[in-house]
N, C-alpha and C. Protein backbone atom coordinates (compact mmCIF):
# COMPACT_ATOMS: atom_id res chain seq x y z
N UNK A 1 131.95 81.83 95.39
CA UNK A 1 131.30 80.61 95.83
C UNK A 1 130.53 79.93 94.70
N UNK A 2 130.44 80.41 93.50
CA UNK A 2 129.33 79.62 92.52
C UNK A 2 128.07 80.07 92.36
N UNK A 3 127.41 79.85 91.28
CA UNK A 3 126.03 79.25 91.03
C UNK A 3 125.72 78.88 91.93
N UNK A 4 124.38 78.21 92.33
CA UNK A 4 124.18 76.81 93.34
C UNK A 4 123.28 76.12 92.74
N UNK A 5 123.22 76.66 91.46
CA UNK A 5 122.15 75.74 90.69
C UNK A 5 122.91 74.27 90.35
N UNK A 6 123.55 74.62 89.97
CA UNK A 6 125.03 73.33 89.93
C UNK A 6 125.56 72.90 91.41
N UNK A 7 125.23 72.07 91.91
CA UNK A 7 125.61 71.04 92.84
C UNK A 7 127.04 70.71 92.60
N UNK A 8 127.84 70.49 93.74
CA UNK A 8 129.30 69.79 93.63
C UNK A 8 128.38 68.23 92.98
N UNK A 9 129.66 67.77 92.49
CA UNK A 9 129.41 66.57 91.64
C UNK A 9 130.54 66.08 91.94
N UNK A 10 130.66 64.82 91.22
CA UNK A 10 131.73 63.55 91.24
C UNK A 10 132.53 63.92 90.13
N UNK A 11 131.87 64.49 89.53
CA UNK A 11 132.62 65.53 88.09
C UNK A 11 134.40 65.86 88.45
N UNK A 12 134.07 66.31 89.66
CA UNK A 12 135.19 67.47 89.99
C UNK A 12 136.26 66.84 90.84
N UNK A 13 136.38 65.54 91.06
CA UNK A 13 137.00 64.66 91.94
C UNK A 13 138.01 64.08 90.79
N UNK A 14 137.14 64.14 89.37
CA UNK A 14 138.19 63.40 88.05
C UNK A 14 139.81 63.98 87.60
N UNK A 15 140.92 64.06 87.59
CA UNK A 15 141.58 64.52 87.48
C UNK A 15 141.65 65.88 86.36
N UNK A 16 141.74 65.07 85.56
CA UNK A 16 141.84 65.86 84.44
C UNK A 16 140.31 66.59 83.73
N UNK A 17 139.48 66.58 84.64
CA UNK A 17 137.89 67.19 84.48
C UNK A 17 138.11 68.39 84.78
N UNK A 18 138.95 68.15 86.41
CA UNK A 18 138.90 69.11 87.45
C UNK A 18 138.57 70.58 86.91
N UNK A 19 140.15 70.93 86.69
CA UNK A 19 139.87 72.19 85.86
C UNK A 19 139.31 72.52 84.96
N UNK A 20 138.78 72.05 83.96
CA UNK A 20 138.13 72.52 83.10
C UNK A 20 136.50 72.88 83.59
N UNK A 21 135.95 71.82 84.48
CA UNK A 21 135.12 72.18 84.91
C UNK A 21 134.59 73.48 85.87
N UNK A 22 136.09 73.99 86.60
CA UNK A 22 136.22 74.99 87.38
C UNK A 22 136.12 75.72 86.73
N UNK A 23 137.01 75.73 85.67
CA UNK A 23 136.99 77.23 84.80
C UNK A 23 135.89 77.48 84.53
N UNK A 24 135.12 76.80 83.74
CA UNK A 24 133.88 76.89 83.47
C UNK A 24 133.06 77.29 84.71
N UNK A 25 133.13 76.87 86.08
CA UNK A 25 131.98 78.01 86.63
C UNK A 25 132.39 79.17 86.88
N UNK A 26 134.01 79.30 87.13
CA UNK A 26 134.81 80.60 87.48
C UNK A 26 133.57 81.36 86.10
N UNK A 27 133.95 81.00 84.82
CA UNK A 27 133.57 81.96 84.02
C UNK A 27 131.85 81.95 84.10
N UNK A 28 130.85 81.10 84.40
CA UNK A 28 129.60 81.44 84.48
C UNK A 28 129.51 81.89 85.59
N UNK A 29 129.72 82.12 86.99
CA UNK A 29 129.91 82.95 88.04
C UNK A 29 129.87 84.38 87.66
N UNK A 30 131.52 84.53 87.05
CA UNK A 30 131.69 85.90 86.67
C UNK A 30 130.83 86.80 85.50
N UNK A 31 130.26 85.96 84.76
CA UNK A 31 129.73 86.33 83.30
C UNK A 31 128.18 86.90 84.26
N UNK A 32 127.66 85.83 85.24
CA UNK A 32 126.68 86.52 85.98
C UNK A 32 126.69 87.69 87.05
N UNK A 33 127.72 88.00 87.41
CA UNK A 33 128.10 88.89 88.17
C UNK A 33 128.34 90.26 87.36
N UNK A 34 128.95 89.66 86.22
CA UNK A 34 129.18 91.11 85.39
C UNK A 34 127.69 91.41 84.89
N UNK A 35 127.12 90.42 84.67
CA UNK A 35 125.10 91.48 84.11
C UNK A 35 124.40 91.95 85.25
N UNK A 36 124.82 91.36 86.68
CA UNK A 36 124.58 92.00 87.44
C UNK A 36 124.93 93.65 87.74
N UNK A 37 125.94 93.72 87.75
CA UNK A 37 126.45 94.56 88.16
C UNK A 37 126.36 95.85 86.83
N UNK A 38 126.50 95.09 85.61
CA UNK A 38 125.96 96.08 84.59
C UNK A 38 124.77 96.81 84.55
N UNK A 39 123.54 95.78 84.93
CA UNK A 39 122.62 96.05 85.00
C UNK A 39 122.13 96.95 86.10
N UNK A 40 122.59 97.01 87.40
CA UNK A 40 122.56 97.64 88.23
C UNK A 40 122.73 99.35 87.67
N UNK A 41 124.53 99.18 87.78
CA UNK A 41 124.55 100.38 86.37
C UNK A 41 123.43 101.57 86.03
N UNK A 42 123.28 100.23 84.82
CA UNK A 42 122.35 101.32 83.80
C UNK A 42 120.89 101.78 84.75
N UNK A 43 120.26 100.69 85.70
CA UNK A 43 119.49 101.43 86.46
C UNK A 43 119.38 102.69 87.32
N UNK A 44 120.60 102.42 87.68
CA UNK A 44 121.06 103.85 88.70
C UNK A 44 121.08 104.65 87.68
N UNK A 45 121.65 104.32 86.88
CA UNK A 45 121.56 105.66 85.78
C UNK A 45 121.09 105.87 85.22
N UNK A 46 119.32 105.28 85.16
CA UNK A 46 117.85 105.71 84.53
C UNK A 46 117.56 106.23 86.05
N UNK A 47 118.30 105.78 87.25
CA UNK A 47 117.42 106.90 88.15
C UNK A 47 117.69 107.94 88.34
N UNK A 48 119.46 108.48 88.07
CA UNK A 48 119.58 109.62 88.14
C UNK A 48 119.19 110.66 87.19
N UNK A 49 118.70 109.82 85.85
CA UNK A 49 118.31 110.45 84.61
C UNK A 49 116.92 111.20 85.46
N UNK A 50 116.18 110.00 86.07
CA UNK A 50 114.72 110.49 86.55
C UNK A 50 114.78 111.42 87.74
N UNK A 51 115.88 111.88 88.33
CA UNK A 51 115.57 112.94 89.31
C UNK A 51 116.34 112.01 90.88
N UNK A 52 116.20 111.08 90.52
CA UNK A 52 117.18 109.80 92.05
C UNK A 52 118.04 110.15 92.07
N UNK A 53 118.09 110.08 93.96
CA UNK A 53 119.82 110.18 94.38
C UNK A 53 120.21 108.69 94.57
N UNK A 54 121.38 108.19 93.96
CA UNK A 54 121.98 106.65 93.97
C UNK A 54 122.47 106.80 95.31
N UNK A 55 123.27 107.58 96.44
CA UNK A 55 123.95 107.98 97.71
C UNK A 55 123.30 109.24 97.91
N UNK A 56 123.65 109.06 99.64
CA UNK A 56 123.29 110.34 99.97
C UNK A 56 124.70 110.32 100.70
N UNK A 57 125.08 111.93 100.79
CA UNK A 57 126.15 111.89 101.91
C UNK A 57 126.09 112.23 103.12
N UNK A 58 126.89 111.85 104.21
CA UNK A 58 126.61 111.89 105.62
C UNK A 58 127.67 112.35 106.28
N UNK A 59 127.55 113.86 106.90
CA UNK A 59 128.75 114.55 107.48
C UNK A 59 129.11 114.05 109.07
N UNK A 60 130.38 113.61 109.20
CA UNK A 60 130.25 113.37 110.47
C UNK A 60 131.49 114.31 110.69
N UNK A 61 131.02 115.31 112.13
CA UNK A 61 132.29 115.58 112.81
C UNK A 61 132.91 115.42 114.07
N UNK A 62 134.44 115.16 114.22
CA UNK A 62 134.80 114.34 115.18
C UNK A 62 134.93 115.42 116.67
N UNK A 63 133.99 115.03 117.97
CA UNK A 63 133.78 116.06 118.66
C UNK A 63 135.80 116.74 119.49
N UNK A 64 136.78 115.95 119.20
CA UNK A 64 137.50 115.89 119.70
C UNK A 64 138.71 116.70 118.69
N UNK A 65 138.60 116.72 117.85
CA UNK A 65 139.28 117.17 116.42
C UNK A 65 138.68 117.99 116.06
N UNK A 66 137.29 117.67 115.42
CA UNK A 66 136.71 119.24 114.64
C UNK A 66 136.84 118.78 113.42
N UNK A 67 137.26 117.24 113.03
CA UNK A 67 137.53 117.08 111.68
C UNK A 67 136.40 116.50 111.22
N UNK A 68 136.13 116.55 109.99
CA UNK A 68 134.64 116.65 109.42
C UNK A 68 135.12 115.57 108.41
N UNK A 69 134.42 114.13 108.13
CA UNK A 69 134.49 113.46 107.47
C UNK A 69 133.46 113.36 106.71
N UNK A 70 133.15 112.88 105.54
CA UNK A 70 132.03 112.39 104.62
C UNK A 70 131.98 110.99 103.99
N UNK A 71 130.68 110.33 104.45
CA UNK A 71 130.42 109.18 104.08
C UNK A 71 129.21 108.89 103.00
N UNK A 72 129.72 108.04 101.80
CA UNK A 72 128.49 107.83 101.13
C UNK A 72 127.22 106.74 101.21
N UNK A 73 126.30 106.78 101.79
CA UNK A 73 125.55 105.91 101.91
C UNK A 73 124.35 105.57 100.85
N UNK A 74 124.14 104.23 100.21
CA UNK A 74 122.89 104.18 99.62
C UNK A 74 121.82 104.71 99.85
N UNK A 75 120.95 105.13 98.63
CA UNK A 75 120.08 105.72 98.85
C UNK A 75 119.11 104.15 99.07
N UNK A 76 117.58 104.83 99.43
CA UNK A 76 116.34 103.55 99.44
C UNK A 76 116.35 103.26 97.91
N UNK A 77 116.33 103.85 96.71
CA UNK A 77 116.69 103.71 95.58
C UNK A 77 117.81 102.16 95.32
N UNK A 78 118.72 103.04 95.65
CA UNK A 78 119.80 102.33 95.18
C UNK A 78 119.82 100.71 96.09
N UNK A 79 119.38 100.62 97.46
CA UNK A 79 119.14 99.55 97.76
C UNK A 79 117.92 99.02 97.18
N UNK A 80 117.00 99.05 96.87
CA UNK A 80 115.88 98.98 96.27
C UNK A 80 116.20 98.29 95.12
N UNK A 81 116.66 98.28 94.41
CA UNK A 81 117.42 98.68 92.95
C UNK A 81 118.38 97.06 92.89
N UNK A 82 119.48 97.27 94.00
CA UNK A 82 120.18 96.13 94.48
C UNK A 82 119.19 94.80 94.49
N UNK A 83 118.27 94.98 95.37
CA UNK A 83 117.68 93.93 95.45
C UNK A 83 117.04 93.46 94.38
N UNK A 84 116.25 94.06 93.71
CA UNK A 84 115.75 94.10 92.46
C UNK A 84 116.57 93.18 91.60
N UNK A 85 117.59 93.74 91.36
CA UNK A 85 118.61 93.14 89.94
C UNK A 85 118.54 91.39 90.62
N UNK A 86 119.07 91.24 91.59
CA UNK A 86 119.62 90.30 92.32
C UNK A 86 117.86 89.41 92.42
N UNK A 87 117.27 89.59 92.57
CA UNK A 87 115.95 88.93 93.06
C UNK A 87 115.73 88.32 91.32
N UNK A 88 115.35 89.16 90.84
CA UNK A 88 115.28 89.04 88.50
C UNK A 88 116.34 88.38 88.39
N UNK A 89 117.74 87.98 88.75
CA UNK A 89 118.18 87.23 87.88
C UNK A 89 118.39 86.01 89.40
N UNK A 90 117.64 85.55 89.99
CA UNK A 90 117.96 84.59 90.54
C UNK A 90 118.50 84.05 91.72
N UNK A 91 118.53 85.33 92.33
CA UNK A 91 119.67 85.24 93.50
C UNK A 91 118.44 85.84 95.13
N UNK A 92 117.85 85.32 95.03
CA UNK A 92 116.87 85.71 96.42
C UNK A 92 116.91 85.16 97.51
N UNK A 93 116.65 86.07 98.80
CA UNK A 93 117.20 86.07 100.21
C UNK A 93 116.63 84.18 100.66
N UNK A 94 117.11 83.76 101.46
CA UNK A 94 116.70 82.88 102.27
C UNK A 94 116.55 82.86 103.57
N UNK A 95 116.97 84.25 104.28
CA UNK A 95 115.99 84.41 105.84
C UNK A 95 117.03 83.86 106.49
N UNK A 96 116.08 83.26 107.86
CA UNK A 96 116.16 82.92 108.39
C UNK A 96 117.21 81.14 108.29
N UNK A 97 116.80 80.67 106.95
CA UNK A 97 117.90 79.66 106.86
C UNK A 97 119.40 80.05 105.85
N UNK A 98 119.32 81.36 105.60
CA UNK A 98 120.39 81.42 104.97
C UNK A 98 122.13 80.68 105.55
N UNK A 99 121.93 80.36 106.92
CA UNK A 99 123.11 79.59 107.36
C UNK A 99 122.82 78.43 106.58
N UNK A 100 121.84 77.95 106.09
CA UNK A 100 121.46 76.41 105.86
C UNK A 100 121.65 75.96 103.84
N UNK A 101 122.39 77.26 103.24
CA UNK A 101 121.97 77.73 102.10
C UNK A 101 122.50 75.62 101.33
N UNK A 102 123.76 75.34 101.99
CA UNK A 102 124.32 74.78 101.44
C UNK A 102 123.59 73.22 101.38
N UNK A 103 123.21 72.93 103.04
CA UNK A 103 122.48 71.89 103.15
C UNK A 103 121.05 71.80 101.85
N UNK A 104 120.16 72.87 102.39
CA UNK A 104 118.80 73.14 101.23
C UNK A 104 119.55 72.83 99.71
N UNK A 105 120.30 73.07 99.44
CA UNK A 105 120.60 73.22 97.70
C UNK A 105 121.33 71.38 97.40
N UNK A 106 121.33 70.80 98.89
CA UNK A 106 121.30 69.25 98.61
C UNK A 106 119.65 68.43 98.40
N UNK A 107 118.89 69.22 99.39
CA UNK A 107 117.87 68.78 99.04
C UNK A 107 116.52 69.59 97.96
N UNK A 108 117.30 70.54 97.58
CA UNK A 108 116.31 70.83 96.39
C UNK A 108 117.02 71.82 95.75
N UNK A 109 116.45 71.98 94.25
CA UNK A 109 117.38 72.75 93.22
C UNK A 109 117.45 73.98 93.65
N UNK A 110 119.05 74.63 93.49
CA UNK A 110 118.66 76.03 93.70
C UNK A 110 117.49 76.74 94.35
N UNK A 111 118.07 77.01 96.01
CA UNK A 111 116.39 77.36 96.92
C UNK A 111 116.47 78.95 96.86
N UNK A 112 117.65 79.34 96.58
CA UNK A 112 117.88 80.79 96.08
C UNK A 112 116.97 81.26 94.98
N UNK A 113 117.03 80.57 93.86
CA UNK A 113 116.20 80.87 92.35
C UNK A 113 114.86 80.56 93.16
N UNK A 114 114.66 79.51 93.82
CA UNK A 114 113.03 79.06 94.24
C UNK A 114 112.38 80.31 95.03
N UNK A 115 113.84 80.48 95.89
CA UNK A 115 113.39 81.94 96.86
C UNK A 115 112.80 83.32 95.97
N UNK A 116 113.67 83.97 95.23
CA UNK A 116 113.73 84.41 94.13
C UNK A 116 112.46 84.31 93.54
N UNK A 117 111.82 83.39 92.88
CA UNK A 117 110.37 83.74 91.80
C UNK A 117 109.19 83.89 92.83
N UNK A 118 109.08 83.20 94.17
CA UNK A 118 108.07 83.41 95.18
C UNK A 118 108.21 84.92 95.41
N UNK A 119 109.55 85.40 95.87
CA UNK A 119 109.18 86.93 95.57
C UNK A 119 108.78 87.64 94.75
N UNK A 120 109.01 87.30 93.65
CA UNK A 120 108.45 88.00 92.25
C UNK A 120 107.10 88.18 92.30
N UNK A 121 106.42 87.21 92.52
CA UNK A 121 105.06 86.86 92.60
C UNK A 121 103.88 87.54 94.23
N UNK A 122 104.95 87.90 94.99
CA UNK A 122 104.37 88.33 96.19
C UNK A 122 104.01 89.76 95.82
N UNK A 123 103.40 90.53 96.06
CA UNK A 123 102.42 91.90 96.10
C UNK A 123 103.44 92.45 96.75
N UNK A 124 103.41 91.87 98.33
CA UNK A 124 104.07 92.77 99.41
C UNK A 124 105.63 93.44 98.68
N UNK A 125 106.33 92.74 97.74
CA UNK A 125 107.87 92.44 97.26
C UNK A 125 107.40 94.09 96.67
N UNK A 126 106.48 94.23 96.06
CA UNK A 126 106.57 95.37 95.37
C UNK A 126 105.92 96.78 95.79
N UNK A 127 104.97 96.27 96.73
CA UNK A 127 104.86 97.66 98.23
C UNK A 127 105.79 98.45 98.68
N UNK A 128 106.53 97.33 99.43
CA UNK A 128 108.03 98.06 99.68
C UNK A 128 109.06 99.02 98.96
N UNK A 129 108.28 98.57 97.67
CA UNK A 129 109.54 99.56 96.78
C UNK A 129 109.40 101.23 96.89
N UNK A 130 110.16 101.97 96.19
CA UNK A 130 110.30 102.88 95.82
C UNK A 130 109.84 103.23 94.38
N UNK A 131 109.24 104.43 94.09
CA UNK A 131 108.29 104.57 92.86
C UNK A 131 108.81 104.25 91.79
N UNK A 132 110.41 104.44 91.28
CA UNK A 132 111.23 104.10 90.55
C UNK A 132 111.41 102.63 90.20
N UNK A 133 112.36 101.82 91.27
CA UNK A 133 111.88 100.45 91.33
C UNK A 133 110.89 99.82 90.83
N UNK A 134 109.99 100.06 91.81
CA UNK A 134 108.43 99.39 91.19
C UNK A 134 108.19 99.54 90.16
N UNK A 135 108.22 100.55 89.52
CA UNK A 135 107.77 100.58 87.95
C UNK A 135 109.01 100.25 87.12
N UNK A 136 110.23 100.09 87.42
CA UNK A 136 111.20 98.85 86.51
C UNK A 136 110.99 97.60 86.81
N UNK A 137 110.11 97.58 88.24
CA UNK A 137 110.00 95.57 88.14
C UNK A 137 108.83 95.33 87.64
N UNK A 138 107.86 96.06 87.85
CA UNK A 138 106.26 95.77 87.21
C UNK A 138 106.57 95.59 85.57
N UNK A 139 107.84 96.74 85.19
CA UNK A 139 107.99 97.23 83.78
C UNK A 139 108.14 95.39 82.99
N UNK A 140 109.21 95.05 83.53
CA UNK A 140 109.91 93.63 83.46
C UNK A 140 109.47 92.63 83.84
N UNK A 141 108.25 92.50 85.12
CA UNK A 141 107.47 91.30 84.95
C UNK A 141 106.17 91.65 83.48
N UNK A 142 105.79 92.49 83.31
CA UNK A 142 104.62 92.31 82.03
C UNK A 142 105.49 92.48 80.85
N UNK A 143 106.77 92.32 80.57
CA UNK A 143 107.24 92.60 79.46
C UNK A 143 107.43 90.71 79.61
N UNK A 144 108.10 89.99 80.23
CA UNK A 144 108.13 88.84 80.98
C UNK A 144 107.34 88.16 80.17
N UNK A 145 105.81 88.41 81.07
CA UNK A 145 104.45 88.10 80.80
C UNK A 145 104.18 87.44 79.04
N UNK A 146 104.75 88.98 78.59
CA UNK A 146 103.94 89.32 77.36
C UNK A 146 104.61 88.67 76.35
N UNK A 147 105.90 88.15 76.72
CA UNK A 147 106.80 87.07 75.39
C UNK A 147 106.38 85.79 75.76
N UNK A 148 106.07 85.44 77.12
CA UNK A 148 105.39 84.16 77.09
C UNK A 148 104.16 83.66 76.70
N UNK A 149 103.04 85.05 76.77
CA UNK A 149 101.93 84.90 76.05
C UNK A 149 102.32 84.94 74.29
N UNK A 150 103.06 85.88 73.91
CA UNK A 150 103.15 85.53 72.37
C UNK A 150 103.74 83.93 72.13
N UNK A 151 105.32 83.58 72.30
CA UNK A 151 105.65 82.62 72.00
C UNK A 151 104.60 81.21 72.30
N UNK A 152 103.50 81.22 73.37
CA UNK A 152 102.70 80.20 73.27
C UNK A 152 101.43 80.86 72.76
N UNK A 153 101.52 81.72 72.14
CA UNK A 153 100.11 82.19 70.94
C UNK A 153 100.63 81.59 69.58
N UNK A 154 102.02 82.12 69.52
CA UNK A 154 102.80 81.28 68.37
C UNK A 154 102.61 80.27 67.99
N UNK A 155 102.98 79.25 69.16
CA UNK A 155 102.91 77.98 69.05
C UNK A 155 101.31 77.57 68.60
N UNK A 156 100.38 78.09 69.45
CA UNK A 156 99.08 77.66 69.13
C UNK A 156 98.72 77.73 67.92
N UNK A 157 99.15 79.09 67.11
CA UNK A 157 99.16 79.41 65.80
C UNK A 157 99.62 78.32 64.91
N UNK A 158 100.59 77.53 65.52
CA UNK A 158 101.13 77.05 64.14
C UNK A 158 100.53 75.09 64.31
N UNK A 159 99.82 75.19 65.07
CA UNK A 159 98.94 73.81 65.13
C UNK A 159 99.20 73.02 66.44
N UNK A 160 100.06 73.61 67.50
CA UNK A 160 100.19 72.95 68.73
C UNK A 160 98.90 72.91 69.79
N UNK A 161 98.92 72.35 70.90
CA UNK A 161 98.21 72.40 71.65
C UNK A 161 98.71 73.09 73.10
N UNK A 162 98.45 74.51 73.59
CA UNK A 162 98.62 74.91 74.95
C UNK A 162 98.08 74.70 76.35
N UNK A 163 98.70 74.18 77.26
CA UNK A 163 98.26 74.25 77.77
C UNK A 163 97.60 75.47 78.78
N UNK A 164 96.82 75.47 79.20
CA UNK A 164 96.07 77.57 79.98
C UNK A 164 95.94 76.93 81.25
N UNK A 165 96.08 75.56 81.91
CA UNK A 165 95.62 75.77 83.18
C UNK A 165 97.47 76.04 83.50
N UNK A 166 97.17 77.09 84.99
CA UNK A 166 97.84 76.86 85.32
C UNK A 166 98.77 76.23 86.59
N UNK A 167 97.78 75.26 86.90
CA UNK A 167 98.26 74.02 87.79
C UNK A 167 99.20 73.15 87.08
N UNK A 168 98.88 73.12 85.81
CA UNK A 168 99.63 71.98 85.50
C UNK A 168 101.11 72.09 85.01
N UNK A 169 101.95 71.22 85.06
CA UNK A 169 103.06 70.95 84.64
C UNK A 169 103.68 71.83 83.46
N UNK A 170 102.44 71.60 82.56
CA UNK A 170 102.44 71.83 81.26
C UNK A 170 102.17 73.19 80.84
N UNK A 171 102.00 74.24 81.76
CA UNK A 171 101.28 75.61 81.68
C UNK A 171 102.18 75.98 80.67
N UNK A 172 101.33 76.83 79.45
CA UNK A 172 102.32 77.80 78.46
C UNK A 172 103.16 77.08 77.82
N UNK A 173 103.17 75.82 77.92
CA UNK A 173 103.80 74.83 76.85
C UNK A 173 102.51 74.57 75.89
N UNK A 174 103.99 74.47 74.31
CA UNK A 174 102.91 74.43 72.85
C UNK A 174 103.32 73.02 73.04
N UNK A 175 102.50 71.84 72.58
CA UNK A 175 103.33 71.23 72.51
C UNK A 175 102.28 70.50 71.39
N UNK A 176 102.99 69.75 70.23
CA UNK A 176 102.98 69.35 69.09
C UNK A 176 102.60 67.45 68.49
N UNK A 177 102.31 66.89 67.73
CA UNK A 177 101.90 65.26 67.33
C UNK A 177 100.87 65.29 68.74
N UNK A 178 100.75 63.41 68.89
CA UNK A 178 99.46 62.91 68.98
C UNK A 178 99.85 62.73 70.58
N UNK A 179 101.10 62.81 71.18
CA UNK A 179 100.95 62.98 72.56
C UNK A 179 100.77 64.40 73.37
């Protein structure tokens, strides 16, 4: 289905646009799906490094047969984890209007990404977690934090003006001359 940061456009109605423009989200689609899914990855596999089960398995036997099947189910980890990756790069729940995803993303940019940083910022987002989790998202919001405080210490350093409130527009922007 796409990005949704990118809106259908008039772009894609042009003949000879068409495809090229497709390709192009086919490949930013997929290019985001693959760091997703990489990233996921390597987490599960700093949790199993740390002692986490990624699945648990679940014996079921059939009372009529006697035959014993096994199912793998996520662990709270590994869903935990899911959400995580997916929330950090942009992709956060919309509830109750998620039928509405398509209408909302006419009237405002990407409500997924909007959804997305309000969680970041909520307390509760990181209650819920699991001890693992939490301390890779806490890890990654102050690492976050801490390049935006240098790069606008930078800037201040080199004769700009920052702005520190952060109401304004302008928060953590250096910005440079007489305007």
């Amino acid at each position: 289905s796409g990005e949704e940061a990118f809106m259908n456009s008039y772009v894609k109605d042009l003949p000879l646009v068409r495809d090229v423009v497709g390709a192009s989200e086919r490949a930013y689609t997929g290019f985001l799906n693959k760091l997703r899914a990489d990233t996921f990855d390597n987490l599960i596999r700093n949790a199993k490094t740390m002692g986490h089960e990624a699945y648990t398995t679940i014996e079921h036997t059939n009372a009529e047969t006697g035959k014993v099947t096994k199912k793998l189910v996520p662990s709270k980890v590994s869903e935990n984890l899911a959400k995580y990756v997916n929330v950090s790069t942009g992709r956060g729940k919309l509830g109750m209007l998620e039928k509405m995803a398509p209408e909302l993303n006419t009237l405002l940019w990407s409500p997924r990404l909007i959804s997305s940083r309000l969680t970041i910022l909520n307390p509760m987002y990181y209650a819920q977690m699991d001890k693992f989790t939490r301390q890779e998202a806490i890890k990654s919001l102050f690492a976050i934090a801490a390049a935006g405080a240098t790069i606008a210490s930078l800037g201040y350093a080199a004769g700009g003006r920052v702005s520190s409130n952060p109401l304004s527009a302008d928060f953590g922007k250096a910005r440079f001359g007489s305007k």
